[in-house]
Protein backbone atom coordinates (compact mmCIF):
# COMPACT_ATOMS: atom_id res chain seq x y z
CA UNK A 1 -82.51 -54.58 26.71
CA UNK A 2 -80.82 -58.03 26.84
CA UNK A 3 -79.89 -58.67 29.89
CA UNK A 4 -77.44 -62.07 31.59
CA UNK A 5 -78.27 -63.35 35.05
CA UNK A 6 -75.44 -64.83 37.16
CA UNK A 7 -76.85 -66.29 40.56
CA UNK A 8 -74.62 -68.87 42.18
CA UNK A 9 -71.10 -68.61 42.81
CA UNK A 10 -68.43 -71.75 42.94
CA UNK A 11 -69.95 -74.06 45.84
CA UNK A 12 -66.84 -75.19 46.82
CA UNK A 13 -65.77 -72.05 48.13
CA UNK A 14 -65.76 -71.70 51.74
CA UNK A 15 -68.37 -68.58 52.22
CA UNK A 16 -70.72 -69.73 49.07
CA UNK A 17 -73.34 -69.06 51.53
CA UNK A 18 -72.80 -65.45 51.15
CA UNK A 19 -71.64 -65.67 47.73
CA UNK A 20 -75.25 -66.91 46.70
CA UNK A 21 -78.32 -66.74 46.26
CA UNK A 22 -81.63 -69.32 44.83
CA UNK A 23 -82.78 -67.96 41.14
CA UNK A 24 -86.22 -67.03 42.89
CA UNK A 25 -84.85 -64.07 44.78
CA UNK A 26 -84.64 -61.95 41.45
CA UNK A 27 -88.28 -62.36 40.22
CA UNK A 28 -89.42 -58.91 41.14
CA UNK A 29 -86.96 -58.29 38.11
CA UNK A 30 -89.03 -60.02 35.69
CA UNK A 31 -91.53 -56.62 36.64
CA UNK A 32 -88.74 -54.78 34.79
CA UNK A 33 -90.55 -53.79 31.26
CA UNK A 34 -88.49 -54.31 27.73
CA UNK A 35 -85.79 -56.60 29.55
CA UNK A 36 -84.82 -59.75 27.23
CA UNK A 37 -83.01 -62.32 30.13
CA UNK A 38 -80.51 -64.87 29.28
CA UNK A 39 -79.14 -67.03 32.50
CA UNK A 40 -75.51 -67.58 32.29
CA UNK A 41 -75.58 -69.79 34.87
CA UNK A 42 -74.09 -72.89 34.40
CA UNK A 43 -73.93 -76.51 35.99
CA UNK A 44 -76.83 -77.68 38.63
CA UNK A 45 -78.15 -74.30 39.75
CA UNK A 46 -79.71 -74.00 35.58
CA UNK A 47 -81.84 -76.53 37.09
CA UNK A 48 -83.54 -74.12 38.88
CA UNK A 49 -84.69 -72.12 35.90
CA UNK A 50 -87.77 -74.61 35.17
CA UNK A 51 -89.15 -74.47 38.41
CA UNK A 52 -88.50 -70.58 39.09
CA UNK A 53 -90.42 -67.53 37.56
CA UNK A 54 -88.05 -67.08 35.17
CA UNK A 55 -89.31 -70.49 33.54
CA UNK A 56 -90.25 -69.51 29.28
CA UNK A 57 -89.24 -65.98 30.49
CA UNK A 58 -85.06 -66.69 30.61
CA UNK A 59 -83.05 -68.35 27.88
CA UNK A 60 -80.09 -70.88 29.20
CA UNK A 61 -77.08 -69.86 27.40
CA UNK A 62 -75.37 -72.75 29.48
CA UNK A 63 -74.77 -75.54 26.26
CA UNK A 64 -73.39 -72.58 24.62
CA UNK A 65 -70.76 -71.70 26.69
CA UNK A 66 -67.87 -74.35 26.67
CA UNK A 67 -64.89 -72.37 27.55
CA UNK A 68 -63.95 -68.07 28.54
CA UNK A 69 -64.06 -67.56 24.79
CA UNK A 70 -67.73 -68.49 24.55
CA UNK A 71 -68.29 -66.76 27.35
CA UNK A 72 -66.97 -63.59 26.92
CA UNK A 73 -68.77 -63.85 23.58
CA UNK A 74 -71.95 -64.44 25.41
CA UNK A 75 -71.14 -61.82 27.58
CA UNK A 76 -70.47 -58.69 24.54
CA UNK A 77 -73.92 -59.48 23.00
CA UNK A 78 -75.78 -58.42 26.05
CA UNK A 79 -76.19 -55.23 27.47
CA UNK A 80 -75.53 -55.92 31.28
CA UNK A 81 -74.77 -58.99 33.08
CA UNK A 82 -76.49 -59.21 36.82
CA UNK A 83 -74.17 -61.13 38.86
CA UNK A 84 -73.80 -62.15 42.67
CA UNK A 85 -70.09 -62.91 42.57
């Protein structure tokens, strides 16, 4: 199962707070047998993937995705996309 993780929203918005959450939350889902993860998480909170549990366990498909195109691409190779947004 290939599976994207989404965990920050746009911290600009007003209620981002609520909107999101740190990377570390979701390790219990790294207990999840046969699960492939790929972060689609882009700009500063990709930094947290290094220092998380999902460090060697979650590819960045961040310098991949440039535009919607790439990531809806990104998106239709996985089986389900985890989001908090």
């Amino acid at each position: 199962l290939r599976v994207g993780l989404v965990w920050r929203g746009n911290p600009a918005h007003e209620q981002d707070d609520q909107r999101s959450i740190s990377l570390e939350l979701l390790a219990p889902l790294l207990d999840v047998p046969g699960v492939a993860w790929y972060s689609l998480q882009f700009g500063a909170p990709a930094a947290e993937i290094p220092k998380s549990p999902f460090a060697g366990r979650i590819e960045d498909l961040s310098p991949r995705i440039t535009d919607f195109g790439a990531t809806a691409a990104a998106i239709s190779a996985l089986d389900l996309v985890i989001a908090v947004d």
